[in-house]
PDB file of N, CA and C in Angstrom:
ATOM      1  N   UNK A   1     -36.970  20.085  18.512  1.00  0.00           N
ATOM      2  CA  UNK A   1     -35.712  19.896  19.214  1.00  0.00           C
ATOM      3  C   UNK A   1     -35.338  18.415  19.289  1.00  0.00           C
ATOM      4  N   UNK A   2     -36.209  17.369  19.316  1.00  0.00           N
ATOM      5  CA  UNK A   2     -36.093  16.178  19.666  1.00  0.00           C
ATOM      6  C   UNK A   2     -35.638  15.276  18.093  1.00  0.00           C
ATOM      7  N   UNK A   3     -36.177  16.523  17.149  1.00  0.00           N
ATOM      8  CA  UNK A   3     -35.617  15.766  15.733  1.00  0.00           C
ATOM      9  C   UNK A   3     -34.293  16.183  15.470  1.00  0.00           C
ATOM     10  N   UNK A   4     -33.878  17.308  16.432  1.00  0.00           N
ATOM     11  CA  UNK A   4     -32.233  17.708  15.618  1.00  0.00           C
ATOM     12  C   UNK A   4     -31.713  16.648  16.642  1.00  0.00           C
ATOM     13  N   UNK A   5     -31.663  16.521  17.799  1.00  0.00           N
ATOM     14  CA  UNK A   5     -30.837  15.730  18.676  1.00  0.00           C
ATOM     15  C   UNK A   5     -30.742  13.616  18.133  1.00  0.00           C
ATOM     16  N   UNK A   6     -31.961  13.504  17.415  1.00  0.00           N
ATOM     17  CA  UNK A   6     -32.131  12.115  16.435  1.00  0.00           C
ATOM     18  C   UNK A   6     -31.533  12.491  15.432  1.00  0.00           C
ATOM     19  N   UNK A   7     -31.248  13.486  14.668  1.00  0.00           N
ATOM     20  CA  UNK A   7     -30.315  13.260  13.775  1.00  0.00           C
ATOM     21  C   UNK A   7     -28.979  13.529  13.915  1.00  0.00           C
ATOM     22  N   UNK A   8     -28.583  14.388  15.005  1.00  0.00           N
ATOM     23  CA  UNK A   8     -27.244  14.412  15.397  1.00  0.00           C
ATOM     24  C   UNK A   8     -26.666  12.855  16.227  1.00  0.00           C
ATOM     25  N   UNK A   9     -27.501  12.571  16.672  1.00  0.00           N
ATOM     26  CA  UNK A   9     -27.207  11.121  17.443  1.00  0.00           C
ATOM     27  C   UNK A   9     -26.915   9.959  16.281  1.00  0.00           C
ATOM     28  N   UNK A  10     -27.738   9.946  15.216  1.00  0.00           N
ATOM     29  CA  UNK A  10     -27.848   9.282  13.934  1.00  0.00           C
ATOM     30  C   UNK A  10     -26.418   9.233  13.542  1.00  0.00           C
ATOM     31  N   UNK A  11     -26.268  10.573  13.075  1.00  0.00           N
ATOM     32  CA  UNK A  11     -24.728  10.914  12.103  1.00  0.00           C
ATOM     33  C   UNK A  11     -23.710  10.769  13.242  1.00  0.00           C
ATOM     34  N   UNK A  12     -23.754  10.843  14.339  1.00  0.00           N
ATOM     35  CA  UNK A  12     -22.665  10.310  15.168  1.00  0.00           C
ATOM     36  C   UNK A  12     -22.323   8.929  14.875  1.00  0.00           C
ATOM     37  N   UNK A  13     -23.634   8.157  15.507  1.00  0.00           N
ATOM     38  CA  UNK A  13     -23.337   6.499  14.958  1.00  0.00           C
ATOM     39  C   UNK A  13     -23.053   6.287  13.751  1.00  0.00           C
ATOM     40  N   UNK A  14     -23.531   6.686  12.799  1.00  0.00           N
ATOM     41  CA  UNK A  14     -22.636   6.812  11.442  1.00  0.00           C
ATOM     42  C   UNK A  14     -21.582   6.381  11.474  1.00  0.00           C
ATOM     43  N   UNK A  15     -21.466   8.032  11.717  1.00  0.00           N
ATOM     44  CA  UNK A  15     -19.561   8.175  11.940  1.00  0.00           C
ATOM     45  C   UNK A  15     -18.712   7.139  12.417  1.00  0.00           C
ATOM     46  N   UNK A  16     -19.333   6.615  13.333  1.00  0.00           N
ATOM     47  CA  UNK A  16     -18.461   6.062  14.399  1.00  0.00           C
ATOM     48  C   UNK A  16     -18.458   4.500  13.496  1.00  0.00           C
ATOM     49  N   UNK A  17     -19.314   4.266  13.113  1.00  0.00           N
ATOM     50  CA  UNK A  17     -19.220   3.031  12.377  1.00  0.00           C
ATOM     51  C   UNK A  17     -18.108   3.124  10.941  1.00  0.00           C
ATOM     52  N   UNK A  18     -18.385   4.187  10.456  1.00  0.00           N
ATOM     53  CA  UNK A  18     -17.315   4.201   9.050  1.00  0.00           C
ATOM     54  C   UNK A  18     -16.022   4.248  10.193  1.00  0.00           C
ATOM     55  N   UNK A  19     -16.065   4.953  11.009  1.00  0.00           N
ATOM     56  CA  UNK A  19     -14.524   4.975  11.351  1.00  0.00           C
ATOM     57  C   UNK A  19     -14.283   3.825  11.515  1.00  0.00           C
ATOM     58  N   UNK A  20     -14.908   3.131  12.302  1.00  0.00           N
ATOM     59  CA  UNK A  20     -14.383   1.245  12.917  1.00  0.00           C
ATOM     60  C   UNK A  20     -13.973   0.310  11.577  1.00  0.00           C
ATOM     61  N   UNK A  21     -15.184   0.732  10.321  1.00  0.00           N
ATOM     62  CA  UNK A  21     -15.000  -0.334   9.300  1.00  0.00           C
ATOM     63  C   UNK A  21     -13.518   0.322   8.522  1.00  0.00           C
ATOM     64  N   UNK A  22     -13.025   1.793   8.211  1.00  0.00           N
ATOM     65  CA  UNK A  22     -12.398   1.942   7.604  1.00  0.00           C
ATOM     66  C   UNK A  22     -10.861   1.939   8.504  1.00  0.00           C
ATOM     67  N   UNK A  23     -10.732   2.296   9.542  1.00  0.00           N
ATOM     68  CA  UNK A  23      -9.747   2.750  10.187  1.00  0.00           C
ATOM     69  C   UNK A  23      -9.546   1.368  11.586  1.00  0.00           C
ATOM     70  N   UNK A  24      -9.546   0.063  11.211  1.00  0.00           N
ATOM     71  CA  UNK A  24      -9.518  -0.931  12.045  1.00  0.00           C
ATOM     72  C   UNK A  24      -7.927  -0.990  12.205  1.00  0.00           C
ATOM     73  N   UNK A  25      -7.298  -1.219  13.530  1.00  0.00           N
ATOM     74  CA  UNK A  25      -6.056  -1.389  13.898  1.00  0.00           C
ATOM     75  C   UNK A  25      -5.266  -2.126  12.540  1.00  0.00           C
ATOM     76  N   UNK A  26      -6.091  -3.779  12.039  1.00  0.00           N
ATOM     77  CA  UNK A  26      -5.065  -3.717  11.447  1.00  0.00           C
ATOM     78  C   UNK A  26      -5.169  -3.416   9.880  1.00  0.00           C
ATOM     79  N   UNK A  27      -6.085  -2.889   9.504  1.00  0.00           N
ATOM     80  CA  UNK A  27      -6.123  -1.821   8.003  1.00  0.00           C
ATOM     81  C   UNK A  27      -4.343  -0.621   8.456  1.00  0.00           C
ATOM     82  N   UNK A  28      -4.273  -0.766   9.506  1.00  0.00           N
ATOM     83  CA  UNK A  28      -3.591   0.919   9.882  1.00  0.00           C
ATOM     84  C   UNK A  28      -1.868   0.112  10.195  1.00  0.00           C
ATOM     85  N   UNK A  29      -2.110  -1.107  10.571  1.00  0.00           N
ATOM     86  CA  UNK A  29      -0.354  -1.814  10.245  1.00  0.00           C
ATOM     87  C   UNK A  29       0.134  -1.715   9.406  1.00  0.00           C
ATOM     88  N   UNK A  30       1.179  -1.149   8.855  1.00  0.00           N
ATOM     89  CA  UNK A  30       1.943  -1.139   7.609  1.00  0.00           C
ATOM     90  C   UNK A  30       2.377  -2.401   6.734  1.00  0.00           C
ATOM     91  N   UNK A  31       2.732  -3.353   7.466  1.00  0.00           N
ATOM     92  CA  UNK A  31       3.209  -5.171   6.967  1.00  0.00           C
ATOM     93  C   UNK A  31       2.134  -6.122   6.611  1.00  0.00           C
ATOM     94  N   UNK A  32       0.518  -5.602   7.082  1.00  0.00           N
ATOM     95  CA  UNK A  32      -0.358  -6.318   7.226  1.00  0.00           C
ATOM     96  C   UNK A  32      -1.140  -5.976   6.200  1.00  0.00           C
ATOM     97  N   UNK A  33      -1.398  -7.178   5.040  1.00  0.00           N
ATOM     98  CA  UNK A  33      -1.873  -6.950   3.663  1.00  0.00           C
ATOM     99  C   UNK A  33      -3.913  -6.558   3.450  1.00  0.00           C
ATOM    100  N   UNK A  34      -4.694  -6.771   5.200  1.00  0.00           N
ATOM    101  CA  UNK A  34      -5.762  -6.583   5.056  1.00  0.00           C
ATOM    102  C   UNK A  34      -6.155  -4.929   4.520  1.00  0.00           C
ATOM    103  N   UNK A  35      -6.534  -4.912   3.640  1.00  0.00           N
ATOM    104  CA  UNK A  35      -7.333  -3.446   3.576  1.00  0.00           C
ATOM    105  C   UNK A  35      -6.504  -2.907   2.413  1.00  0.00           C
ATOM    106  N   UNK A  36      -5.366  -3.565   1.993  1.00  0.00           N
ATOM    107  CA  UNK A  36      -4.308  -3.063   0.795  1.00  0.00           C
ATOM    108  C   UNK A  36      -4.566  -4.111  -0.614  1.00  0.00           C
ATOM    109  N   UNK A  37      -3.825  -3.133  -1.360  1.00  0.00           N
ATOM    110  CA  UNK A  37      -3.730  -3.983  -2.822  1.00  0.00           C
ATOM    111  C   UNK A  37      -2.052  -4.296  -2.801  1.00  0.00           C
ATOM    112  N   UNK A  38      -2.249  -5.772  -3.068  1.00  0.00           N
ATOM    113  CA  UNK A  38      -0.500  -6.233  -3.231  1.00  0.00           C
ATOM    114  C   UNK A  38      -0.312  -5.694  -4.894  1.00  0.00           C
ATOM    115  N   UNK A  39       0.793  -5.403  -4.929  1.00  0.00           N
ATOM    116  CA  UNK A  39       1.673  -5.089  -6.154  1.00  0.00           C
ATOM    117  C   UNK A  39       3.007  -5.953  -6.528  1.00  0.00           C
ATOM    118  N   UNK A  40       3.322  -6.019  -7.361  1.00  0.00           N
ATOM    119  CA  UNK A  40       4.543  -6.723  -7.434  1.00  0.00           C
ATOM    120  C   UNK A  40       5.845  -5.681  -8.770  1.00  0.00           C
ATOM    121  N   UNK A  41       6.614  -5.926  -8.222  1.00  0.00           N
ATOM    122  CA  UNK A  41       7.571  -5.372  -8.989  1.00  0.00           C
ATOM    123  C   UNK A  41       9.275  -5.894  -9.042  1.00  0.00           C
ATOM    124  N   UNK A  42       9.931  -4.876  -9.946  1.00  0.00           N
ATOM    125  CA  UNK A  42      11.204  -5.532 -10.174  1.00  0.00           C
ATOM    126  C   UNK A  42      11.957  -3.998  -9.971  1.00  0.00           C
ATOM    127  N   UNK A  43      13.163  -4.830  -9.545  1.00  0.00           N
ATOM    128  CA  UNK A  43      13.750  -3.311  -9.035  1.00  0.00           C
ATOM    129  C   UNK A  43      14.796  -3.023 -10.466  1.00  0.00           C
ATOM    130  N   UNK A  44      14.872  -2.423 -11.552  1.00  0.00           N
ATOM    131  CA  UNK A  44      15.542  -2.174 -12.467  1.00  0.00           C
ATOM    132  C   UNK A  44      16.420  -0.885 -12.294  1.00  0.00           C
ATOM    133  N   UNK A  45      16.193   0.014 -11.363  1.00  0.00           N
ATOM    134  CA  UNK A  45      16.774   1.128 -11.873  1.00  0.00           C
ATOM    135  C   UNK A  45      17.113   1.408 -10.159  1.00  0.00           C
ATOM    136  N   UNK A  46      18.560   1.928 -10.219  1.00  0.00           N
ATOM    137  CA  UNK A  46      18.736   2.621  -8.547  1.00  0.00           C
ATOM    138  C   UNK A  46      17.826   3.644  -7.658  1.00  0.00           C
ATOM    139  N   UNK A  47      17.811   3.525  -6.879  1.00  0.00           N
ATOM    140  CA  UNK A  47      17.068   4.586  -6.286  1.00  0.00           C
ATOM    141  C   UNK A  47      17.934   6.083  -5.889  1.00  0.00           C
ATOM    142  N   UNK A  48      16.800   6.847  -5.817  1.00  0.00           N
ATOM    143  CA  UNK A  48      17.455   8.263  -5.843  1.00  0.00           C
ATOM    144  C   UNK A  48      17.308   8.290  -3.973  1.00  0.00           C
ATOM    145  N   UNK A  49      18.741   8.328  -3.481  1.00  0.00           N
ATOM    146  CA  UNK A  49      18.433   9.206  -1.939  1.00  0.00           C
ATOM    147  C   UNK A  49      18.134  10.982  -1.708  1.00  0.00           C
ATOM    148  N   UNK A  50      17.264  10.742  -0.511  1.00  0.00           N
ATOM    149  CA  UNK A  50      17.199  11.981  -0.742  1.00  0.00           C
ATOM    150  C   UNK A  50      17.856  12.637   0.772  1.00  0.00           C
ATOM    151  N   UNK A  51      17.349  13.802   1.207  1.00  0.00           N
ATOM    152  CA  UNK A  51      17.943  14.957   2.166  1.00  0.00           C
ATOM    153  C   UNK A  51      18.173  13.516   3.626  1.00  0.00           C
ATOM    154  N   UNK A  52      17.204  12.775   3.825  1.00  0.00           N
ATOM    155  CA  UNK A  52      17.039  12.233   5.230  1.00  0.00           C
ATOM    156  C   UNK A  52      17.617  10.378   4.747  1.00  0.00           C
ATOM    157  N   UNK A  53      18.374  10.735   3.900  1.00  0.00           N
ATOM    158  CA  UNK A  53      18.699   9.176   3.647  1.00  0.00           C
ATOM    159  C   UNK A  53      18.313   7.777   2.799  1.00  0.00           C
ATOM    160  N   UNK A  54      17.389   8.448   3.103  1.00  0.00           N
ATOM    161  CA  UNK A  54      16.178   6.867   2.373  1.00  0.00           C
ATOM    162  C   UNK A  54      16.068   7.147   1.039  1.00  0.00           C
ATOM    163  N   UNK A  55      15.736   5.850   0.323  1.00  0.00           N
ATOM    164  CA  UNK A  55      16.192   6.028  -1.270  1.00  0.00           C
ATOM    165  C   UNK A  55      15.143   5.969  -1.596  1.00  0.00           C
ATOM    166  N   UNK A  56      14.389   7.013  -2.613  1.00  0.00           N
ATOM    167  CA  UNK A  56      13.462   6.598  -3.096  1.00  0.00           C
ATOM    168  C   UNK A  56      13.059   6.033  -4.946  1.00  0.00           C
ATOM    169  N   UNK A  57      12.245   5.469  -4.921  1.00  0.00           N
ATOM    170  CA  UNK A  57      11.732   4.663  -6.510  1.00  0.00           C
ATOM    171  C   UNK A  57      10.595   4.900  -6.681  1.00  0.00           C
ATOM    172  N   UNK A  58      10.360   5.385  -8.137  1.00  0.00           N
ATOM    173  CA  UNK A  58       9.320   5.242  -8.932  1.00  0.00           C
ATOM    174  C   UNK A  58       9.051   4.192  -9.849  1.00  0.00           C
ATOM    175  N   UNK A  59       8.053   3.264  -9.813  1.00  0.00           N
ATOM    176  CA  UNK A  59       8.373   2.100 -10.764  1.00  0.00           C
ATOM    177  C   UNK A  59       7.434   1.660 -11.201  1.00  0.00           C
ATOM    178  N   UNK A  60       7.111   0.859 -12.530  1.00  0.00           N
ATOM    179  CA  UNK A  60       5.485   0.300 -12.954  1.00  0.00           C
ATOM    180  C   UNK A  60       5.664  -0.760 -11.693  1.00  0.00           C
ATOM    181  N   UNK A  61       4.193  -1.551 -11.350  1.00  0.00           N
ATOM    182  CA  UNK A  61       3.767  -2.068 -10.682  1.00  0.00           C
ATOM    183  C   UNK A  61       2.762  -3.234 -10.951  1.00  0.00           C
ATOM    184  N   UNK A  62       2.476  -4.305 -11.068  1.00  0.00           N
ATOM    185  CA  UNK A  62       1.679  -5.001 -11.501  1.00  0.00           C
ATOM    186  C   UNK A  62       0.376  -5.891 -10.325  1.00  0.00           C
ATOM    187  N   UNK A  63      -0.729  -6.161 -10.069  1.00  0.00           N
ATOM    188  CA  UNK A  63      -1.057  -6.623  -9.074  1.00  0.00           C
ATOM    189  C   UNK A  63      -1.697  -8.121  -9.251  1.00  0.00           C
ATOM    190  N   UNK A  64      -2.333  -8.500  -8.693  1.00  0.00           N
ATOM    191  CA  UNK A  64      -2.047 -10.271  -8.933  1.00  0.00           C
ATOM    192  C   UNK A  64      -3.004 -10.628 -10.116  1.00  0.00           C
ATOM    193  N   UNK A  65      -3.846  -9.980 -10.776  1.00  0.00           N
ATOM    194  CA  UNK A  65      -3.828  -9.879 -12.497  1.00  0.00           C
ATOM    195  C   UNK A  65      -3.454  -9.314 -13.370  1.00  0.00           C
ATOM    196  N   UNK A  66      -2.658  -9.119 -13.335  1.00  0.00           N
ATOM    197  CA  UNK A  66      -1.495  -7.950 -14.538  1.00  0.00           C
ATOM    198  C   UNK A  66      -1.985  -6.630 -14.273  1.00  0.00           C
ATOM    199  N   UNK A  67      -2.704  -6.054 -13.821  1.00  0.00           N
ATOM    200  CA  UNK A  67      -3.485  -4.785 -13.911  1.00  0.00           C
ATOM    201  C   UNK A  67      -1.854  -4.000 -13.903  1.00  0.00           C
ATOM    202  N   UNK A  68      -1.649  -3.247 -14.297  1.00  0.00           N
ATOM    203  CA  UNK A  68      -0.139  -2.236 -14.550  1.00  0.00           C
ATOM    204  C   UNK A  68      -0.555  -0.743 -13.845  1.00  0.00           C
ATOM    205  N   UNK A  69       0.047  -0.462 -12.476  1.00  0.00           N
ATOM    206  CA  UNK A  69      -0.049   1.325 -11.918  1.00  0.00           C
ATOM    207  C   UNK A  69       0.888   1.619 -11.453  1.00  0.00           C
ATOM    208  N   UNK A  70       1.638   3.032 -11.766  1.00  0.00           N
ATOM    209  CA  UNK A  70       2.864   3.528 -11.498  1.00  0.00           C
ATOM    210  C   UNK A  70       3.084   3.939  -9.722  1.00  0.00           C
ATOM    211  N   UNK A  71       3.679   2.979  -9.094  1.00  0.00           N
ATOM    212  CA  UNK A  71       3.688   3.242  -7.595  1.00  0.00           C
ATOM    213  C   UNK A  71       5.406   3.767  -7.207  1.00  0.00           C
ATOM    214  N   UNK A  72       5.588   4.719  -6.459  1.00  0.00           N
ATOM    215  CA  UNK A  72       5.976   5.468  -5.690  1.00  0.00           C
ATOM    216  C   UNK A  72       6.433   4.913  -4.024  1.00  0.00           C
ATOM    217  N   UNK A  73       7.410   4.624  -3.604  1.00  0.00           N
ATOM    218  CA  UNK A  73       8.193   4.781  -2.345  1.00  0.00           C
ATOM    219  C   UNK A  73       9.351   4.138  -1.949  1.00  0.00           C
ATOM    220  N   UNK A  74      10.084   4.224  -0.346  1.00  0.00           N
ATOM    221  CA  UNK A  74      11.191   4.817  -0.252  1.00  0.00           C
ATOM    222  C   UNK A  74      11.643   3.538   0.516  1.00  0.00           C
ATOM    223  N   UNK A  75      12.658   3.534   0.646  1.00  0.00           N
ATOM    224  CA  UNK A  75      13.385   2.269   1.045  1.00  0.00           C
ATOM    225  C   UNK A  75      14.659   2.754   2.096  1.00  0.00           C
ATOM    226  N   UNK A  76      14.782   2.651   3.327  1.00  0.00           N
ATOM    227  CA  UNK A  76      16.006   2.910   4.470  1.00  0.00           C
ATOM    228  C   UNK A  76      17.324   2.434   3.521  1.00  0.00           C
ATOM    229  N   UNK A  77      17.673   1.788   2.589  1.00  0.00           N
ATOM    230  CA  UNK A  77      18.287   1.285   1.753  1.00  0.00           C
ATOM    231  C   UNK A  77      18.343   0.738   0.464  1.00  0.00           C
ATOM    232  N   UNK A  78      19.430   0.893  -0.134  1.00  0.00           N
ATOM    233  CA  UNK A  78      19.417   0.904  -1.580  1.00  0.00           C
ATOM    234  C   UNK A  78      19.042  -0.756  -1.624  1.00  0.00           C
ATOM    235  N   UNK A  79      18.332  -0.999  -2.744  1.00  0.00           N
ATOM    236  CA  UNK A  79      17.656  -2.248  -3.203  1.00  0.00           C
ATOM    237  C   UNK A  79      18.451  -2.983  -4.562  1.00  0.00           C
ATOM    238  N   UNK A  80      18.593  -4.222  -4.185  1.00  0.00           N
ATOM    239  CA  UNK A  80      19.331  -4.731  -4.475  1.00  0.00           C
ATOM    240  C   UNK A  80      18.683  -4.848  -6.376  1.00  0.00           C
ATOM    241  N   UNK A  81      19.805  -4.387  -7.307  1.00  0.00           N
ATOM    242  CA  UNK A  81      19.157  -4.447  -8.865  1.00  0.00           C
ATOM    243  C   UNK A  81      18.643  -5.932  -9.259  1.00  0.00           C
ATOM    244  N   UNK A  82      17.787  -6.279 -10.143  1.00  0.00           N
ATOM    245  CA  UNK A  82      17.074  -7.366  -9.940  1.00  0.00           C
ATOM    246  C   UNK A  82      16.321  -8.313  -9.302  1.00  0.00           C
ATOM    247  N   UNK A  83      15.789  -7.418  -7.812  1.00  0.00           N
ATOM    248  CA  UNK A  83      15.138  -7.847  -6.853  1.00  0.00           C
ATOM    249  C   UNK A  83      13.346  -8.044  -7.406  1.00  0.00           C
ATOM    250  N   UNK A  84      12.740  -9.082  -6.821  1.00  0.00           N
ATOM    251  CA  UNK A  84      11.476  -8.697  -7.020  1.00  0.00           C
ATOM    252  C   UNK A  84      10.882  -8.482  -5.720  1.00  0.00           C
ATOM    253  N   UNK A  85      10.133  -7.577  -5.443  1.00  0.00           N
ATOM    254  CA  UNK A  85       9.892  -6.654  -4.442  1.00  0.00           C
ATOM    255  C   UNK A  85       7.914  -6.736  -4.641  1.00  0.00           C
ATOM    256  N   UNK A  86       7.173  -7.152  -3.734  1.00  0.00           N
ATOM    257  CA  UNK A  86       5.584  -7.182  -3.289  1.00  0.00           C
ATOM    258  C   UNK A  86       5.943  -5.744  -2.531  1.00  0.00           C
ATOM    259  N   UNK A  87       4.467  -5.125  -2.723  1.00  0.00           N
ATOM    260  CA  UNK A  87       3.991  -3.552  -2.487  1.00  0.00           C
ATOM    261  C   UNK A  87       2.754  -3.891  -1.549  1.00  0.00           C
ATOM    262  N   UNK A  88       2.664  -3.150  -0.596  1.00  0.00           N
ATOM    263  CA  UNK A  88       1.575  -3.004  -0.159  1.00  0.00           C
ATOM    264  C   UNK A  88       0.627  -1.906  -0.244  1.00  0.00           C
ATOM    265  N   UNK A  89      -0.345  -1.276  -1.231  1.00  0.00           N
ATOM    266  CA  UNK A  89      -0.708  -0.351  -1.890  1.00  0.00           C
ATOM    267  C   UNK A  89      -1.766   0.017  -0.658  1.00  0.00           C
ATOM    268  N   UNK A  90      -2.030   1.334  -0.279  1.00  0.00           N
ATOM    269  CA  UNK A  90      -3.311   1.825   0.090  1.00  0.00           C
ATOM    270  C   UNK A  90      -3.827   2.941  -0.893  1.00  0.00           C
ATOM    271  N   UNK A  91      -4.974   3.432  -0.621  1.00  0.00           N
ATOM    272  CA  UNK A  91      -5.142   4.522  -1.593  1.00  0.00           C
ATOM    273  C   UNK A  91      -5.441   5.937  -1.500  1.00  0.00           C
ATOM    274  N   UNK A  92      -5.396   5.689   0.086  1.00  0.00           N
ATOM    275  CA  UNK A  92      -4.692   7.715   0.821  1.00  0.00           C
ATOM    276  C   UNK A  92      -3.014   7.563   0.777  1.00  0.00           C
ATOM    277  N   UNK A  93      -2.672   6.172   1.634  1.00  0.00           N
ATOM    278  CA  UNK A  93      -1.345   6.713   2.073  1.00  0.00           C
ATOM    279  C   UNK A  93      -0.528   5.946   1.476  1.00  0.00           C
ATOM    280  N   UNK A  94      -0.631   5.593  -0.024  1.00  0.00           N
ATOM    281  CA  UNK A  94       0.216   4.884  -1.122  1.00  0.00           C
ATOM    282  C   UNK A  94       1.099   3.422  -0.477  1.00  0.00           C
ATOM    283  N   UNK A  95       2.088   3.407  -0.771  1.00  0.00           N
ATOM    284  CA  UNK A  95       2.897   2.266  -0.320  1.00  0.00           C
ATOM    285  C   UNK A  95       3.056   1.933   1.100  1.00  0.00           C
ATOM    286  N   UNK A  96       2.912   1.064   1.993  1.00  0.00           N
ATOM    287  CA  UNK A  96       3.055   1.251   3.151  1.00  0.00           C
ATOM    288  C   UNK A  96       3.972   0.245   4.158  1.00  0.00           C
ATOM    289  N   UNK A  97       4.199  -0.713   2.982  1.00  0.00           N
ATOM    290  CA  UNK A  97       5.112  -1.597   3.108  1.00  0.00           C
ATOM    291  C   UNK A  97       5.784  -2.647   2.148  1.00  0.00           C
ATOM    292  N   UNK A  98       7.207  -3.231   1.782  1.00  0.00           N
ATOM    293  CA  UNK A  98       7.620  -3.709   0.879  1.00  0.00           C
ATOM    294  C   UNK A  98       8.678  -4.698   1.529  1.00  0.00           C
ATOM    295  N   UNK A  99       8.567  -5.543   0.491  1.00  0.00           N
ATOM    296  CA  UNK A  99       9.182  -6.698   1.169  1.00  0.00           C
ATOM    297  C   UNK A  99      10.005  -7.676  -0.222  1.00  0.00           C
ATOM    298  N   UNK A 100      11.157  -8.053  -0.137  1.00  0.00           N
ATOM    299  CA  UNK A 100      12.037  -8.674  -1.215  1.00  0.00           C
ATOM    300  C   UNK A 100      11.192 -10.231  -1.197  1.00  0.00           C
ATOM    301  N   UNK A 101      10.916 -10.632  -2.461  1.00  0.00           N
ATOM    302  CA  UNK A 101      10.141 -12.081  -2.676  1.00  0.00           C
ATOM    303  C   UNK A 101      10.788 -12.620  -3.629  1.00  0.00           C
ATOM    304  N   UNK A 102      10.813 -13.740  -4.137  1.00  0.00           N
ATOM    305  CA  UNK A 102      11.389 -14.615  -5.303  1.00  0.00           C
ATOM    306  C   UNK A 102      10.456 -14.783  -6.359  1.00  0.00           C
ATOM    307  N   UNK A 103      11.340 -15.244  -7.549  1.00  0.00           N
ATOM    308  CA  UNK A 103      10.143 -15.211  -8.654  1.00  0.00           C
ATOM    309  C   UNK A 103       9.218 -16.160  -8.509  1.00  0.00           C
ATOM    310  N   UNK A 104       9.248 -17.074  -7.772  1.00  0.00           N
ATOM    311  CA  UNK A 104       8.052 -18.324  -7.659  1.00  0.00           C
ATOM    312  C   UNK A 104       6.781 -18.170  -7.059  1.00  0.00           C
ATOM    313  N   UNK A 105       7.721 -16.800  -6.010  1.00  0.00           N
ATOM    314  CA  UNK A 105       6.198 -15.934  -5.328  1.00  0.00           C
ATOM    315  C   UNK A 105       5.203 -15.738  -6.069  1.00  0.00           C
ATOM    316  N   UNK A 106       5.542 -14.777  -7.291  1.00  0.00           N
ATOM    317  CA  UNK A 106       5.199 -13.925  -8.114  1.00  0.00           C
ATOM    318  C   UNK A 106       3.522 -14.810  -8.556  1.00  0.00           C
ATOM    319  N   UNK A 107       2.753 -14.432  -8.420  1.00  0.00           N
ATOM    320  CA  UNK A 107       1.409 -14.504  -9.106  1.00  0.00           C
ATOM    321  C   UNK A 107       1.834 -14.645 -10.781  1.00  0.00           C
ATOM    322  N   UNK A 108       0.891 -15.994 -10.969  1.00  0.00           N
ATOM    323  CA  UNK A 108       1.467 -16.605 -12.518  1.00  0.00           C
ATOM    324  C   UNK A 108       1.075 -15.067 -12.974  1.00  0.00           C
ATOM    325  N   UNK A 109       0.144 -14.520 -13.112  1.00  0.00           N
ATOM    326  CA  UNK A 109      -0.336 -13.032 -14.318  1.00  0.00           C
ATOM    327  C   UNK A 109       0.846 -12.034 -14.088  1.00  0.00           C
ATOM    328  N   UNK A 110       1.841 -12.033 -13.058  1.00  0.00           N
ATOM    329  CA  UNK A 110       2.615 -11.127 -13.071  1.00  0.00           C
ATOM    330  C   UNK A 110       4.132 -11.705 -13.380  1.00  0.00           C
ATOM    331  N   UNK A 111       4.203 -13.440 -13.571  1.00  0.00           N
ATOM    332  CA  UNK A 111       5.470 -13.566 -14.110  1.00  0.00           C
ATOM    333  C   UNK A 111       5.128 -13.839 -15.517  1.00  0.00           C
ATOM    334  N   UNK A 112       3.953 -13.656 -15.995  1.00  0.00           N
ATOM    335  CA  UNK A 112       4.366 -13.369 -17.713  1.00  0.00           C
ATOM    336  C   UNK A 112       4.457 -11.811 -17.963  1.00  0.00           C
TER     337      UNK A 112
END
């Protein structure tokens, strides 16, 4: 009895530790780049609105060494054509925040 209650006590603390390292307040801010992969992109093509307003885009994506992945999301408003636009990538809950930047921003590997 004293070994199931040490290993249930065990896998609790576990638990409780992956939760703290993975699920820290600010991993879980949307604007806040800890715990995300930045992306960078160009807005070429309009966005499609849908039923609730917000426009959404599908677009290649580049991250601060050229690495190239097709990212996905939605914007309260249409985006201005020729914008360059930073992504904030997670990898449950995809895009989680985006923000209009200039080309000087741009990571040299993603303005060639």
């Amino acid at each position: 009895m004293k070994k199931i209650w040490l290993v249930l006590g065990l896998l609790i603390v576990i638990g409780a530790c992956l939760w703290i390292f993975f699920f820290t307040p600010e991993k879980l801010t949307p604007d806040n780049p800890a715990g995300k992969t930045v992306f960078y992109t160009i807005i070429n093509e309009p966005g499609v609105q849908d039923e609730n307003g917000r426009y959404g885009y599908e677009l290649t994506a580049y991250n601060e060494k050229g690495k190239e992945k097709k990212l996905g999301f939605s914007a309260g408003k249409p985006l201005r054509k020729g914008a360059y636009v930073q992504l904030y990538n997670t990898l449950i809950r995809g895009v989680t925040h985006w923000e209009e930047i200039t080309f000087e921003e741009l990571p040299e590997a993603v303005q060639q």
